[in-house]
N, C-alpha and C. Protein backbone atom coordinates (compact mmCIF):
# COMPACT_ATOMS: atom_id res chain seq x y z
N UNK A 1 1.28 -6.12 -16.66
CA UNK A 1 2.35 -5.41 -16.02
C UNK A 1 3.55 -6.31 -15.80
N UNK A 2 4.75 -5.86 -15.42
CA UNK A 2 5.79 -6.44 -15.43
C UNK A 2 6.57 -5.70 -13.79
N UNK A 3 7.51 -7.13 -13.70
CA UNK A 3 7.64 -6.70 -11.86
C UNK A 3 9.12 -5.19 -12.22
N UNK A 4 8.79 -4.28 -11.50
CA UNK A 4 9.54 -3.18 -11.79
C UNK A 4 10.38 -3.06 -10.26
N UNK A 5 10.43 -3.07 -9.37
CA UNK A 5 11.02 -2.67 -7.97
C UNK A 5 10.38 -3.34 -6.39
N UNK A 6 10.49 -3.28 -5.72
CA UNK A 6 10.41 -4.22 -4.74
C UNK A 6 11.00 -3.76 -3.43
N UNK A 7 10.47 -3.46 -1.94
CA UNK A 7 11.40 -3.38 -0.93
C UNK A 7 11.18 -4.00 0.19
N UNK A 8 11.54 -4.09 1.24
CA UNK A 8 11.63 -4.91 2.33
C UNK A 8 11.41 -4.12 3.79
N UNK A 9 11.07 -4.03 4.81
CA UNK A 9 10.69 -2.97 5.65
C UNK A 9 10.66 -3.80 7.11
N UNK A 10 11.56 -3.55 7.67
CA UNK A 10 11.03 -3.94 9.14
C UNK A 10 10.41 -2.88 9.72
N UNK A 11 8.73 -3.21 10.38
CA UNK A 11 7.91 -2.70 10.94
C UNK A 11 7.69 -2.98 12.69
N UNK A 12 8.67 -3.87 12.77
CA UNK A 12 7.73 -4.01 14.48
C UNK A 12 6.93 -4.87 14.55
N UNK A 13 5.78 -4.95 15.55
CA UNK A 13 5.28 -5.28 16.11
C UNK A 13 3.72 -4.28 15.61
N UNK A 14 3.34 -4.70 14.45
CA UNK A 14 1.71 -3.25 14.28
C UNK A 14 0.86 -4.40 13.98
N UNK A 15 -0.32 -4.06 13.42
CA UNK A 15 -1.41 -4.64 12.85
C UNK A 15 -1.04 -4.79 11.45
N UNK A 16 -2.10 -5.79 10.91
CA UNK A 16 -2.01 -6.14 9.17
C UNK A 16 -2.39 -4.87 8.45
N UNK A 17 -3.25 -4.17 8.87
CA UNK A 17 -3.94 -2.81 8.68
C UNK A 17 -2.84 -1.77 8.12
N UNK A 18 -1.78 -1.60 9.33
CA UNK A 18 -1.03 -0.62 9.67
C UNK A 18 -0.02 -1.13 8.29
N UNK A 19 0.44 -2.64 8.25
CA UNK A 19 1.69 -2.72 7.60
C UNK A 19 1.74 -2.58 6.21
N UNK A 20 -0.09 -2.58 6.01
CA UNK A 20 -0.63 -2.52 4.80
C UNK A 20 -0.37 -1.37 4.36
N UNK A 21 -0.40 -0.19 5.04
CA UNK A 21 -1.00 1.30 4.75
C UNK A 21 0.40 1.92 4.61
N UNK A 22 1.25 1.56 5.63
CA UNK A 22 2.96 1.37 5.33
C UNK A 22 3.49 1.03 4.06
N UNK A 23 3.41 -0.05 3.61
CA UNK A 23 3.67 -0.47 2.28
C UNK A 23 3.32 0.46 1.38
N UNK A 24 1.67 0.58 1.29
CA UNK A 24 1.12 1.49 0.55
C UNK A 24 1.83 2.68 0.10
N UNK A 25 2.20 3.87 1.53
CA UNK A 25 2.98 4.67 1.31
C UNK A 25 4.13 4.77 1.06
N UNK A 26 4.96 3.81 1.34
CA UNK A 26 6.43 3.29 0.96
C UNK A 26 6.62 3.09 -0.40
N UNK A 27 5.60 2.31 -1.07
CA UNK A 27 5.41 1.81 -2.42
C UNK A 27 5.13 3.25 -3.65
N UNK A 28 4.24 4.08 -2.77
CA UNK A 28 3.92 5.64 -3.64
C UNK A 28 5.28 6.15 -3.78
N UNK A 29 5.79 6.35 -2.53
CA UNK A 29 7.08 7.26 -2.82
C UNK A 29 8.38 6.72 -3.52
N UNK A 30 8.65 5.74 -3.74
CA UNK A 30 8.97 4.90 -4.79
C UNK A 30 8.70 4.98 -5.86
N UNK A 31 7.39 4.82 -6.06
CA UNK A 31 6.78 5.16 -7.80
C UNK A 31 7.19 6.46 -7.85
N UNK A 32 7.09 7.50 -7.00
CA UNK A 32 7.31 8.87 -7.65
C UNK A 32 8.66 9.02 -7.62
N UNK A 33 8.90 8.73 -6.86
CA UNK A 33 11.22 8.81 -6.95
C UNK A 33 11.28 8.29 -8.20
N UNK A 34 10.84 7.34 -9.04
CA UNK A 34 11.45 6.27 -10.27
C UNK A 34 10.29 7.31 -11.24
N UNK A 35 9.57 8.49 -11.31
CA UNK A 35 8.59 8.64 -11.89
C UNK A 35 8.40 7.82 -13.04
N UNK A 36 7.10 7.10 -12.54
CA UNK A 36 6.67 6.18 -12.64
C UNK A 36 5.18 6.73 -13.45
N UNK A 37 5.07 6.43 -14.62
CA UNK A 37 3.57 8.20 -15.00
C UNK A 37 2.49 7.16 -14.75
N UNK A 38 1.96 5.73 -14.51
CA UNK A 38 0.90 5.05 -14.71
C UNK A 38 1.02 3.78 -13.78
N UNK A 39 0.41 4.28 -12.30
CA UNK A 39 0.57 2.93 -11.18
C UNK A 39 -0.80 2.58 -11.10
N UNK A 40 -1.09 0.94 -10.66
CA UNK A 40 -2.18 0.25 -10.43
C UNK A 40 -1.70 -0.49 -8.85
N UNK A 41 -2.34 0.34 -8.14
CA UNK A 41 -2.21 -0.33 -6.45
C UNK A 41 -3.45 -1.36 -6.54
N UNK A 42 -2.92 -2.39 -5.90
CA UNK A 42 -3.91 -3.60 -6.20
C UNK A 42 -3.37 -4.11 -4.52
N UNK A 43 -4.72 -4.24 -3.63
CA UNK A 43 -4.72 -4.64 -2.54
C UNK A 43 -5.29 -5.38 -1.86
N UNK A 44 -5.11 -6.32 -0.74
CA UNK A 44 -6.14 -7.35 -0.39
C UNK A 44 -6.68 -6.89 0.53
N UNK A 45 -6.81 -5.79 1.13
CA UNK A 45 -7.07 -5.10 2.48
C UNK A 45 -8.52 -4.41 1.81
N UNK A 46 -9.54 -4.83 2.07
CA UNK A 46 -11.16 -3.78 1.57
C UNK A 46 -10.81 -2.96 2.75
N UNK A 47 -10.32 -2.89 3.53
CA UNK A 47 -10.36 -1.78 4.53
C UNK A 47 -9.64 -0.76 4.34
N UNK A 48 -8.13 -0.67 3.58
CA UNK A 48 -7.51 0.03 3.64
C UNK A 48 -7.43 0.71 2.03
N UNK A 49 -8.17 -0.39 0.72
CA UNK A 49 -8.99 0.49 -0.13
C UNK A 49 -10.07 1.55 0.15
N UNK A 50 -10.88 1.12 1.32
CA UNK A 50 -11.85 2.03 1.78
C UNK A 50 -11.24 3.20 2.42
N UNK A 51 -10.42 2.99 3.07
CA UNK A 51 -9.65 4.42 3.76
C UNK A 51 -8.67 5.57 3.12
N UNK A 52 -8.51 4.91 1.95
CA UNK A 52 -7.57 5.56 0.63
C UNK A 52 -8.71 6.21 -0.20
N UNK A 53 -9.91 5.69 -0.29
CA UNK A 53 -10.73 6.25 -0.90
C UNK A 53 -11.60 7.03 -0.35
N UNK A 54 -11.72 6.95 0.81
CA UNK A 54 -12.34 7.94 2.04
C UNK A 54 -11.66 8.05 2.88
N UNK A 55 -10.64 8.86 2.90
CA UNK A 55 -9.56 9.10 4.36
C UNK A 55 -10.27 9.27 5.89
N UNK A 56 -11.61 10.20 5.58
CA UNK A 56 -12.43 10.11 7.03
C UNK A 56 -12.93 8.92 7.55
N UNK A 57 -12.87 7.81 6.88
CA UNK A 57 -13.61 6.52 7.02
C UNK A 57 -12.41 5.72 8.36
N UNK A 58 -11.92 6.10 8.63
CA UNK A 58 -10.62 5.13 8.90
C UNK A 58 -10.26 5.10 10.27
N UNK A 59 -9.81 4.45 11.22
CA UNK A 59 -9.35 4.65 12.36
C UNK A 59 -8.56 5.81 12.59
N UNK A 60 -8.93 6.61 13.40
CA UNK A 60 -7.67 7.77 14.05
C UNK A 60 -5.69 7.06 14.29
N UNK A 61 -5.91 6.03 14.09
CA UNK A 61 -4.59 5.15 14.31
C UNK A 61 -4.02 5.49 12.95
N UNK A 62 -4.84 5.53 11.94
CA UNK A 62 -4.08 5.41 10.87
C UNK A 62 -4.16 6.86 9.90
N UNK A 63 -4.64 7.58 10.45
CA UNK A 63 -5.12 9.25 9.68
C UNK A 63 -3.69 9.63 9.69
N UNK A 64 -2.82 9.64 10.35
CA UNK A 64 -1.46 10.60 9.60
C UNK A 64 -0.85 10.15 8.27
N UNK A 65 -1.12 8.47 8.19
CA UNK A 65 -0.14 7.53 7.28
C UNK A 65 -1.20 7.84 6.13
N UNK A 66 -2.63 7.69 6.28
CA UNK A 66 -3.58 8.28 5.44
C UNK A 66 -3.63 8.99 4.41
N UNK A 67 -3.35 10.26 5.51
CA UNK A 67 -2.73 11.52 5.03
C UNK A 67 -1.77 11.67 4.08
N UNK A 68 -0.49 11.21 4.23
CA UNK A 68 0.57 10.97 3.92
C UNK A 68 -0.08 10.35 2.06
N UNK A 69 -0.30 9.20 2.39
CA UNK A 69 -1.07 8.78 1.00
C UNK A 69 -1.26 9.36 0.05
N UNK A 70 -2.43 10.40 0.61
CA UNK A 70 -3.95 10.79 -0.40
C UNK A 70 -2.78 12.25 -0.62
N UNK A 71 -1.73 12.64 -0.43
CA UNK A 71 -1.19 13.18 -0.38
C UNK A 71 -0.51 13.03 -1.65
N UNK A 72 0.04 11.62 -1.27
CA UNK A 72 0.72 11.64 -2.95
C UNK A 72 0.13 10.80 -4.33
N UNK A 73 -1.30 10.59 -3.65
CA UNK A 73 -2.34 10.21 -4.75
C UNK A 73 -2.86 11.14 -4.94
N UNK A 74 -3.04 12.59 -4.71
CA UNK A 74 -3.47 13.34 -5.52
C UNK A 74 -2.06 14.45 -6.17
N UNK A 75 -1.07 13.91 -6.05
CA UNK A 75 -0.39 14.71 -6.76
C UNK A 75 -0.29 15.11 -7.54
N UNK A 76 -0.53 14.28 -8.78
CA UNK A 76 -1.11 14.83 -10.17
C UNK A 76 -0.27 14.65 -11.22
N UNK A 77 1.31 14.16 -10.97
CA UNK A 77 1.95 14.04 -12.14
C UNK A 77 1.89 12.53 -12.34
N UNK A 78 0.91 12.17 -11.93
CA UNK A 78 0.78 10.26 -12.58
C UNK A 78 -1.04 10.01 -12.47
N UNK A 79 -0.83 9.08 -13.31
CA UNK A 79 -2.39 8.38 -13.54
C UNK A 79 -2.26 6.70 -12.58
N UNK A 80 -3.28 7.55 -11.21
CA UNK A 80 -2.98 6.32 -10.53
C UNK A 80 -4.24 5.81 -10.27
N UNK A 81 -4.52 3.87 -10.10
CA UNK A 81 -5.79 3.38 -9.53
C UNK A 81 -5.35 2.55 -8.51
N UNK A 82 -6.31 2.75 -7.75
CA UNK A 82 -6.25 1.73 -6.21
C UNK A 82 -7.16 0.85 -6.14
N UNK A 83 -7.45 -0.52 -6.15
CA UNK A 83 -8.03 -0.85 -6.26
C UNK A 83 -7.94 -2.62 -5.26
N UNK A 84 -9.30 -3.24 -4.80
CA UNK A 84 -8.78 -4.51 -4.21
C UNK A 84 -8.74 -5.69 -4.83
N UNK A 85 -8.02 -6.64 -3.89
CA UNK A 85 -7.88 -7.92 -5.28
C UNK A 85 -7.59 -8.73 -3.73
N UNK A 86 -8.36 -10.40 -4.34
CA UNK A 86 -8.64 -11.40 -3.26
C UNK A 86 -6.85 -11.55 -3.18
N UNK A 87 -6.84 -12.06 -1.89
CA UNK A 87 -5.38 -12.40 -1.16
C UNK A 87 -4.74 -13.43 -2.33
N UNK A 88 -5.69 -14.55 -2.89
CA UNK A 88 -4.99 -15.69 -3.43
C UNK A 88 -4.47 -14.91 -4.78
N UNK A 89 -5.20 -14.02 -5.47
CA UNK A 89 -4.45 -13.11 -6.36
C UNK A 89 -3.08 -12.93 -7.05
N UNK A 90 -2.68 -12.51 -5.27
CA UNK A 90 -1.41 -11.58 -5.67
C UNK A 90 -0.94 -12.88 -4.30
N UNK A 91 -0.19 -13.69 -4.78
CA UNK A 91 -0.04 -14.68 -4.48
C UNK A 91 1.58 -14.65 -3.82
N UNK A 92 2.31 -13.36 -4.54
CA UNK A 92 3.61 -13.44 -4.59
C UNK A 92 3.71 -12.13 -2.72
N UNK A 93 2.79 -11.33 -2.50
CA UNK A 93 2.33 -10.77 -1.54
C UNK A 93 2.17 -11.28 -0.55
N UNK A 94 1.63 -12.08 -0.46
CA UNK A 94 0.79 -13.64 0.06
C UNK A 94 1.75 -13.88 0.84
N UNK A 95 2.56 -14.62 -0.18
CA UNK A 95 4.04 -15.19 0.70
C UNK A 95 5.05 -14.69 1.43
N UNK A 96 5.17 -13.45 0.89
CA UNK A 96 6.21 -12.30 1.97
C UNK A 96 5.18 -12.25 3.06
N UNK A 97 4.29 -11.52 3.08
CA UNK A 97 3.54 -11.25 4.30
C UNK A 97 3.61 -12.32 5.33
N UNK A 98 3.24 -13.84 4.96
CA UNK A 98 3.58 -14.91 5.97
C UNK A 98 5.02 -14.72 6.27
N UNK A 99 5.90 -14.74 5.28
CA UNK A 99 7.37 -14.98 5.67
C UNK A 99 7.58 -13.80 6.91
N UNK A 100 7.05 -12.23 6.64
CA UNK A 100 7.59 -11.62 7.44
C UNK A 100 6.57 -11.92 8.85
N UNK A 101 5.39 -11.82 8.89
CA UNK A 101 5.09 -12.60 10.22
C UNK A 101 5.15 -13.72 11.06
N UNK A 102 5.83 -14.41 9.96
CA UNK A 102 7.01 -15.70 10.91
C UNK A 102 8.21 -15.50 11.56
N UNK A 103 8.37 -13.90 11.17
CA UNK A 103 9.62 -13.63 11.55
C UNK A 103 11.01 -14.22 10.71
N UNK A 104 10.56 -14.28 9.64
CA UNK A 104 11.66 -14.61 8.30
C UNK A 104 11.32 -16.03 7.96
């Protein structure tokens, strides 16, 4: 794959969980604005692969953003996989995530 788009999000004050599942959905509606016909979500969160793949599995904290998701993963005009990948991986992830919980 090749790097296609990219955004930046001030969130507050949430959990790694939450900013994850944020991204997540931020990142879908993006792919579908640019229709985008073939995305590979690749994540370091096993928790929030597990909750994308079983929406009932998940904290009540996070069932609307969930929602929101599986919403536009089953939309149907793209071939999409979700899938997890160790933190050292996606290395370029890695580093924003520290940068933004340092507070820049």
């Amino acid at each position: 794959g090749e790097w296609i788009v990219g955004f930046l999000e001030h969130l507050g004050c949430c959990s790694a969980v939450k900013a994850e599942v944020n991204a997540v959905l931020r990142g879908l509606r993006i792919a579908r604005e640019m229709c985008i016909p073939k995305l590979w979500v690749r994540l370091d969160s096993k928790a929030v692969v597990t909750m994308l793949s079983n929406p009932n599995s998940g904290h009540p904290e996070y069932q609307f953003l969930i929602q929101k998701c599986q919403q536009l993963l089953d939309w149907g005009g793209w071939e999409i996989k979700v899938s997890h990948c160790f933190r050292e991986v996606n290395q370029v992830a890695d580093k924003l995530t520290n940068i933004g919980t340092q507070g820049g």
